[in-house]
C-alpha atoms as a PDB file:
ATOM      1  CA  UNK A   1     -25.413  -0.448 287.221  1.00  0.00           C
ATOM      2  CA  UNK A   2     -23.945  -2.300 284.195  1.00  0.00           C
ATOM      3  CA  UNK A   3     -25.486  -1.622 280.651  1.00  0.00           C
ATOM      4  CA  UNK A   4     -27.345  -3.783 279.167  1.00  0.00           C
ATOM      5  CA  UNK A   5     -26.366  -6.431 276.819  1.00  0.00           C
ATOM      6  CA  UNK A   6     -27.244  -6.487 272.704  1.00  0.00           C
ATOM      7  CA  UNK A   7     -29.754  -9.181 272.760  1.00  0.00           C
ATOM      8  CA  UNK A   8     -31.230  -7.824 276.458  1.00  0.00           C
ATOM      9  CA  UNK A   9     -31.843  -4.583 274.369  1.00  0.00           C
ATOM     10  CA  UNK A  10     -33.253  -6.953 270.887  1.00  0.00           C
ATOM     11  CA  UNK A  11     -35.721  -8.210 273.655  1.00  0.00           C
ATOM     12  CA  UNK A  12     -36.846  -5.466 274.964  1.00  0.00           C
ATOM     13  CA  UNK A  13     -37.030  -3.733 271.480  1.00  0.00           C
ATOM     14  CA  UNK A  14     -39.096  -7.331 270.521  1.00  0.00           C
ATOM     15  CA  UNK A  15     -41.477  -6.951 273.033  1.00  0.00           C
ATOM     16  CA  UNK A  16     -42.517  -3.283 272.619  1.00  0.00           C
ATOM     17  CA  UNK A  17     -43.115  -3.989 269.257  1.00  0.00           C
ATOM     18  CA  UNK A  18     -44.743  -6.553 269.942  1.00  0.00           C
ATOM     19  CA  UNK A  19     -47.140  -4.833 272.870  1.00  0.00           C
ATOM     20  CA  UNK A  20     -47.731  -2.698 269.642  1.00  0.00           C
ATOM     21  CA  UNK A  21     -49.235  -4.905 267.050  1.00  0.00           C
ATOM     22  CA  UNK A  22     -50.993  -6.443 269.453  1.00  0.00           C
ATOM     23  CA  UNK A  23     -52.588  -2.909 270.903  1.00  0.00           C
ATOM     24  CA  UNK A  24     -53.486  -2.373 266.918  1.00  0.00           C
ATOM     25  CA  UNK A  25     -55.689  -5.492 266.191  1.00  0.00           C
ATOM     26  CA  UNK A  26     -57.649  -4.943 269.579  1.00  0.00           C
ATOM     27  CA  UNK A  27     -58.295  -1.072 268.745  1.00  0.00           C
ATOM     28  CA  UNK A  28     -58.869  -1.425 265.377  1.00  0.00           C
ATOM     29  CA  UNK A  29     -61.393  -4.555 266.137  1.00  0.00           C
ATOM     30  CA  UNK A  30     -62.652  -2.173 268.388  1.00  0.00           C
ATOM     31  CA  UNK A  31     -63.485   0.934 266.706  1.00  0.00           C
ATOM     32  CA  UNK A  32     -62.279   0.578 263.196  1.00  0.00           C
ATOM     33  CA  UNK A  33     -59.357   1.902 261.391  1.00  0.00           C
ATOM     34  CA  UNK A  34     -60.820   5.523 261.270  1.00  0.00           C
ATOM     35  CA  UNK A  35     -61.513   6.108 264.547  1.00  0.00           C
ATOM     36  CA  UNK A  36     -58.119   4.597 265.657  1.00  0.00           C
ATOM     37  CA  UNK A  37     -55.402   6.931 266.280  1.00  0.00           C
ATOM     38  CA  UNK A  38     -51.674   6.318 266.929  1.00  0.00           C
ATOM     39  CA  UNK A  39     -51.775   7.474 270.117  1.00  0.00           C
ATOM     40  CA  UNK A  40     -54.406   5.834 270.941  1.00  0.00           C
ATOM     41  CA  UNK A  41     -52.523   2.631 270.210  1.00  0.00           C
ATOM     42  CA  UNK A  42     -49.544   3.778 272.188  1.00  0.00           C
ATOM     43  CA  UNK A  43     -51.167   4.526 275.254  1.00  0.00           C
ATOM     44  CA  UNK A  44     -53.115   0.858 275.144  1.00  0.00           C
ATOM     45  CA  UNK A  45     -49.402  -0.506 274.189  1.00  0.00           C
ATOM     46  CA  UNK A  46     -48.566   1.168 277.162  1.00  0.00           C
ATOM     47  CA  UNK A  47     -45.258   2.417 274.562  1.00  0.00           C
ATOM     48  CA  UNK A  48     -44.233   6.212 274.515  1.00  0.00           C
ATOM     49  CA  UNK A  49     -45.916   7.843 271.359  1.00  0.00           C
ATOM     50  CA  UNK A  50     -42.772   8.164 269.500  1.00  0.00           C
ATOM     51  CA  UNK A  51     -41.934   4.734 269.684  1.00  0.00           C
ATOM     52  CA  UNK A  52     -44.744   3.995 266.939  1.00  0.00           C
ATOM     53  CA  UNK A  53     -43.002   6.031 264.504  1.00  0.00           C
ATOM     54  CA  UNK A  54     -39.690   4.473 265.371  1.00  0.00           C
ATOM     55  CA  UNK A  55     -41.063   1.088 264.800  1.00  0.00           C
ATOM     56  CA  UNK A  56     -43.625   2.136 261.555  1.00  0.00           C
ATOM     57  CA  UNK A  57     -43.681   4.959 259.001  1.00  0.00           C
ATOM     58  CA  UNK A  58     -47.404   5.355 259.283  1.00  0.00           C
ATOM     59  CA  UNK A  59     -50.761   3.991 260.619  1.00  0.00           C
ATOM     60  CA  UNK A  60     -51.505   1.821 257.624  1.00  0.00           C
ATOM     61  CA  UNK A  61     -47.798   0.051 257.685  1.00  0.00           C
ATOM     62  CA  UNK A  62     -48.417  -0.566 261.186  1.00  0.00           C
ATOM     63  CA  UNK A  63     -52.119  -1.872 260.934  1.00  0.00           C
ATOM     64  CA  UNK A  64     -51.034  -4.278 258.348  1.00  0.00           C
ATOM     65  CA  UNK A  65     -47.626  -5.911 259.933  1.00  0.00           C
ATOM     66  CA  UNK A  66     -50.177  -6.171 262.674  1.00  0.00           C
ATOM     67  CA  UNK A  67     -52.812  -7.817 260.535  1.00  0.00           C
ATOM     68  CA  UNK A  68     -49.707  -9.626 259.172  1.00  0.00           C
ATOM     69  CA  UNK A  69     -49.117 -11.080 262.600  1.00  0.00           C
ATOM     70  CA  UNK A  70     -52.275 -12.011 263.864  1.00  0.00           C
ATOM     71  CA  UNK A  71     -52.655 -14.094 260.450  1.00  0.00           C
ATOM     72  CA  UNK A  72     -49.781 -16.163 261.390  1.00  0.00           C
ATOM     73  CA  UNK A  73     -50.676 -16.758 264.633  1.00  0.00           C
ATOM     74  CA  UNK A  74     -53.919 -18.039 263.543  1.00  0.00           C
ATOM     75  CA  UNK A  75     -52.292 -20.376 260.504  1.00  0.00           C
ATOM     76  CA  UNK A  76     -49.657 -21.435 263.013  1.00  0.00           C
ATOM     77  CA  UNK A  77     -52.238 -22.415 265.474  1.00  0.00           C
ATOM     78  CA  UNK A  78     -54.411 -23.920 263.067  1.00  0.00           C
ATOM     79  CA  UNK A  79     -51.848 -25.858 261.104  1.00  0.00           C
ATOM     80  CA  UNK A  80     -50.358 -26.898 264.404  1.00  0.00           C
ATOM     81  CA  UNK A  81     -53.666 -27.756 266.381  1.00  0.00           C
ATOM     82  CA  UNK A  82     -54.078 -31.980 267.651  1.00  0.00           C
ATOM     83  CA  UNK A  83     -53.916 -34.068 266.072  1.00  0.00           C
ATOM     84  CA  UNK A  84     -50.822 -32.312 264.505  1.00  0.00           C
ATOM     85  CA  UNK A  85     -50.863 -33.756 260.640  1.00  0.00           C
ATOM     86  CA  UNK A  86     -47.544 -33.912 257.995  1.00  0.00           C
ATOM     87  CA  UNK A  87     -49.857 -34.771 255.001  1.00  0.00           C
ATOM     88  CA  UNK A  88     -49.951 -31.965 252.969  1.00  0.00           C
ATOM     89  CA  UNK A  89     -53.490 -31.989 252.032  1.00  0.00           C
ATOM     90  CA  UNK A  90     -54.708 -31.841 255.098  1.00  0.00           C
ATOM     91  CA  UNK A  91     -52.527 -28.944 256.110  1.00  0.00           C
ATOM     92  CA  UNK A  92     -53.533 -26.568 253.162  1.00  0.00           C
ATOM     93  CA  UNK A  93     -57.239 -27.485 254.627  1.00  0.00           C
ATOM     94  CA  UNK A  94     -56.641 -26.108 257.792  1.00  0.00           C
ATOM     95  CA  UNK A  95     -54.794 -23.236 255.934  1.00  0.00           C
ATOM     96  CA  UNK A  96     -57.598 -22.623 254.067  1.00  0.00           C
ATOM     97  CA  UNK A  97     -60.306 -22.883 257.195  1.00  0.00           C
ATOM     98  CA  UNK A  98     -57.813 -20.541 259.116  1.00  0.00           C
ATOM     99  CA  UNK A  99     -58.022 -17.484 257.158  1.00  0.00           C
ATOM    100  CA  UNK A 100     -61.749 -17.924 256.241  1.00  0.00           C
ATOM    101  CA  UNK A 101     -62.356 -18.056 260.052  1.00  0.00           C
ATOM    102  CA  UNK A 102     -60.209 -15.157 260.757  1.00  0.00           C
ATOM    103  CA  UNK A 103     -62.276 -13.403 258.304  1.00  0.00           C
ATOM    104  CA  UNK A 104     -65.782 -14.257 259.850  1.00  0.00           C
ATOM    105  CA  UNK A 105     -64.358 -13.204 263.279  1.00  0.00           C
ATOM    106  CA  UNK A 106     -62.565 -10.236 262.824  1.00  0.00           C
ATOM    107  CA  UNK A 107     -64.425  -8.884 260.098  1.00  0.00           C
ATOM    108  CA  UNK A 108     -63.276  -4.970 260.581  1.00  0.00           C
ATOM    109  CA  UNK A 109     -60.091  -5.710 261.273  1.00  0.00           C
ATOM    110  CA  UNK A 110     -59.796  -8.002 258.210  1.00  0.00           C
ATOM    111  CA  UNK A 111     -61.699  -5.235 256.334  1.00  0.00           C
ATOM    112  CA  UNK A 112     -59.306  -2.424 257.021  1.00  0.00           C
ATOM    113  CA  UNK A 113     -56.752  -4.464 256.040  1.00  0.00           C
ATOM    114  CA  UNK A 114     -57.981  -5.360 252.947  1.00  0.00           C
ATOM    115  CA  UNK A 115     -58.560  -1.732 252.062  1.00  0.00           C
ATOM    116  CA  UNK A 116     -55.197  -0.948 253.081  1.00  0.00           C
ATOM    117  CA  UNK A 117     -53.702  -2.767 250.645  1.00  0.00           C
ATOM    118  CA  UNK A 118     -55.403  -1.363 247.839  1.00  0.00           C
ATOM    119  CA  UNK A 119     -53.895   2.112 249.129  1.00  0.00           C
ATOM    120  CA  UNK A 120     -50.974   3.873 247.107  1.00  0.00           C
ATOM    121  CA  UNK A 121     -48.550   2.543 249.835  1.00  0.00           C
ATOM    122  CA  UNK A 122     -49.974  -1.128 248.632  1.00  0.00           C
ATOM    123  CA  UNK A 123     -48.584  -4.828 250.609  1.00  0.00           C
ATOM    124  CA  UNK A 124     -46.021  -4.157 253.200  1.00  0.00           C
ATOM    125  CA  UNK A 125     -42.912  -6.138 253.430  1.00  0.00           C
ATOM    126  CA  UNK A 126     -42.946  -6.384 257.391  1.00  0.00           C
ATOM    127  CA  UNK A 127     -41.537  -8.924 259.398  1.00  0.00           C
ATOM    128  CA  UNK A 128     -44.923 -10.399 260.681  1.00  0.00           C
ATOM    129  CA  UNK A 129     -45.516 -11.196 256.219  1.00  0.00           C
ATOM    130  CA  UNK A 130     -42.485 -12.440 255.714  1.00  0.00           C
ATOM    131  CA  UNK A 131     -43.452 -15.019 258.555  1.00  0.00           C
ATOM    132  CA  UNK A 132     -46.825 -15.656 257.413  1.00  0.00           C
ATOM    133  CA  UNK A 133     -45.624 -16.128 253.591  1.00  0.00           C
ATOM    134  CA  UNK A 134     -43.139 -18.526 254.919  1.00  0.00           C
ATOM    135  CA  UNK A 135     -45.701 -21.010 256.303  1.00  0.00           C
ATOM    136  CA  UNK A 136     -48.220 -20.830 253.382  1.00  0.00           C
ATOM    137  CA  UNK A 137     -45.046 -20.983 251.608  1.00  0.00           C
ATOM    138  CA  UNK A 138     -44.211 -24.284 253.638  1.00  0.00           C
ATOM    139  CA  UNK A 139     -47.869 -25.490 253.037  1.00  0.00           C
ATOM    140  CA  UNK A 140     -48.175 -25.349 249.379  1.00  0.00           C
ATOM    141  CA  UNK A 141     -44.443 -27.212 249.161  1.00  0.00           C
ATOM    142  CA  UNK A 142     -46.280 -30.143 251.284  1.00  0.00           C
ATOM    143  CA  UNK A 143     -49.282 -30.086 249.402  1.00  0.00           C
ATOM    144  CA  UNK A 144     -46.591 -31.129 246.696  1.00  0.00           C
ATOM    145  CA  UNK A 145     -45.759 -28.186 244.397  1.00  0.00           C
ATOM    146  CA  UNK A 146     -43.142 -28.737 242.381  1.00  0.00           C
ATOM    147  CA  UNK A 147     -42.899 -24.760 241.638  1.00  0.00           C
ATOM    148  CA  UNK A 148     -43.859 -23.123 245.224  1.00  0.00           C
ATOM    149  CA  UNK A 149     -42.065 -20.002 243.704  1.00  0.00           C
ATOM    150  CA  UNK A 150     -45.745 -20.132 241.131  1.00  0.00           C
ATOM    151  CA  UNK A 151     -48.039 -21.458 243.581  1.00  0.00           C
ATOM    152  CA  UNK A 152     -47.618 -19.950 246.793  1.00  0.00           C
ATOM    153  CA  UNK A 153     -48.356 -16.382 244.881  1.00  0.00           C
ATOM    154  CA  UNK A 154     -51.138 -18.018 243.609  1.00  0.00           C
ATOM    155  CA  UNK A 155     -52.861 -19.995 246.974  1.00  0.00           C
ATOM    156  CA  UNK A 156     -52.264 -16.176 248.261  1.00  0.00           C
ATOM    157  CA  UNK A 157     -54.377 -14.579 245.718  1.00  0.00           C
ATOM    158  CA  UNK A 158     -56.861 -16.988 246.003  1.00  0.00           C
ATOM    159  CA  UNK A 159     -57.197 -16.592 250.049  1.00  0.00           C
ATOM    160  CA  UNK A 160     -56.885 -12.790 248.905  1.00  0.00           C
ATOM    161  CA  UNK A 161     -60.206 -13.286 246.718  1.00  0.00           C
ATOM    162  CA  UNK A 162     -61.792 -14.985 249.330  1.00  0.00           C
ATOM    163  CA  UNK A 163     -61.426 -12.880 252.006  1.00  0.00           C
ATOM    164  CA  UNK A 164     -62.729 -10.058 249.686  1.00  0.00           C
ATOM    165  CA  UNK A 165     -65.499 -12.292 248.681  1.00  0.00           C
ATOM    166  CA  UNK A 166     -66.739 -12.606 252.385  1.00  0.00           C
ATOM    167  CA  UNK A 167     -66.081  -8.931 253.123  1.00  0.00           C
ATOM    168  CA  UNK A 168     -67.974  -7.451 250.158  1.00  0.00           C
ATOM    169  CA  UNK A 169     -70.111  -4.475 251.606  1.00  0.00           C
ATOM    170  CA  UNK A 170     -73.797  -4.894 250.713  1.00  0.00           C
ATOM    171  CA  UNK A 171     -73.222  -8.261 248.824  1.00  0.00           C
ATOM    172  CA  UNK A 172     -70.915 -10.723 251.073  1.00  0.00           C
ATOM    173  CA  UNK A 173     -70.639 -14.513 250.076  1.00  0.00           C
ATOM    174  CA  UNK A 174     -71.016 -17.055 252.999  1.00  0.00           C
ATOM    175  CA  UNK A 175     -67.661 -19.203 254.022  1.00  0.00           C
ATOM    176  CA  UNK A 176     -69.473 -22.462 252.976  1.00  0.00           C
ATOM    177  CA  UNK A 177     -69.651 -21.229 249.408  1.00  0.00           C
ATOM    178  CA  UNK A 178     -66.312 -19.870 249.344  1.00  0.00           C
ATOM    179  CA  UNK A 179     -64.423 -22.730 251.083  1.00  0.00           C
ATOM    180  CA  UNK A 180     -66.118 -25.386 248.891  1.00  0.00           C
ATOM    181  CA  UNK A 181     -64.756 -23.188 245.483  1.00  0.00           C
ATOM    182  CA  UNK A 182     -61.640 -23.317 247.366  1.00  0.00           C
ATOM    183  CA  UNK A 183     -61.587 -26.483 248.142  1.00  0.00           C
ATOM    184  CA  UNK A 184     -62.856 -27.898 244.746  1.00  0.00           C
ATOM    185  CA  UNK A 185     -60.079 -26.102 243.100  1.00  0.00           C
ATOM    186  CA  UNK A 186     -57.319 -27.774 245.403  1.00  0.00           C
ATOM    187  CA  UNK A 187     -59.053 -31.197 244.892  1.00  0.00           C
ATOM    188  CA  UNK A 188     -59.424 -31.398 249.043  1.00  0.00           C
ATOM    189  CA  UNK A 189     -61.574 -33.847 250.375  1.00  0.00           C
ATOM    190  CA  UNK A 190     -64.683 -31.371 252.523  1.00  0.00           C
ATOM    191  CA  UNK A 191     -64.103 -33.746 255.571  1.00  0.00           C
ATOM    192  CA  UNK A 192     -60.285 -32.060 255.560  1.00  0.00           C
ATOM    193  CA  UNK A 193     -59.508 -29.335 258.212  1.00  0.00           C
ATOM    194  CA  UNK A 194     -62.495 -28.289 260.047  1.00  0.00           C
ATOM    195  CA  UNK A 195     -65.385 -28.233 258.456  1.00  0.00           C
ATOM    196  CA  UNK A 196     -68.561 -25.730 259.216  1.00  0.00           C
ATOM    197  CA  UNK A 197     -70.437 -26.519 262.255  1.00  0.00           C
ATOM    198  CA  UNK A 198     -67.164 -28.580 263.826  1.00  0.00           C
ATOM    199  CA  UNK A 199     -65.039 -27.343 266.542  1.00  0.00           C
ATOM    200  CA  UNK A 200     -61.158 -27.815 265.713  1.00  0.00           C
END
């Protein structure tokens, strides 16, 4: 039998990670970040255990590239969904409603991963971000930034704020509230995106 070729073996690496991630966001959904182990993410990967801690130093790195990754998906499918829209204000709408409803569904994932990144080992630079950052980074430049370098830290801080906003324990604000501050300060039209009560 021959070997297998470089990108045959970049695949395969792809998809284990890949079968990872995705293992993460289901257990952690599940059961919360506590009661999550790396193993038990490995055997629902179906992945040998070491192959975690060849992919990600620790459990927190991993839970937030895979918090990372299901963020992107969810932008990417939101900024994407029919009827697919260039206009720029429209897009950072559906930005906007994509993260908010991320948050209401997945609120302990979204929780753990907030609390994550107030931990000593603070925001990982992972793949799955640097994917995410470049489409909010793509959404702010259509909005019409002239300094995305300023304002794409900024649109993330205020999603940031947001999502802690709606997670608060014991004193949570409602997504209405939060999307209409967010959409005041952008100067979006409420009709933009999807608004509560609509189906996208």
């Amino acid at each position: 039998m021959s070997p297998r070729s470089a990108s045959v073996n970049e695949e395969l690496r792809r998809r284990s990670r890949e079968r990872l991630l995705q293992a993460t966001v289901e257990l952690v959904a599940e059961r919360g970040y506590e009661s999550t182990t790396l193993g038990d993410i490995a055997d629902r990967a179906g992945s040998a255990r070491g192959l975690v801690s060849y992919y990600f130093p620790g459990k927190r790195q991993l839970v937030q590239s895979a918090v990372h990754r299901l963020m992107h998906l969810t932008l990417e499918a939101g900024l994407e969904r029919e009827p697919q829209s260039a206009d720029g204000r429209e897009r950072l709408a559906r930005a906007i409603d994509a993260i908010l409803g991320l948050t209401h569904t997945q609120p302990v994932l979204m929780r753990a991963h907030m609390a994550g990144i107030l931990q000593a080992t603070g925001f990982v630079q992972c793949p799955e971000q640097q994917r995410l950052a470049a489409l909010l980074r793509d959404t702010v430049g259509r909005y019409g930034s002239r300094d995305v370098d300023s304002d794409y830290p900024l649109l993330r801080a205020n999603l940031m704020g947001a999502v802690f906003a709606a997670l608060m324990p014991g004193a949570p604000m409602d997504a209405v509230t939060l999307r209409a501050e967010l959409f005041q300060r952008y100067g979006l039209d409420w009709e933009l995106g999807v608004p509560p009560g609509q189906t996208p």
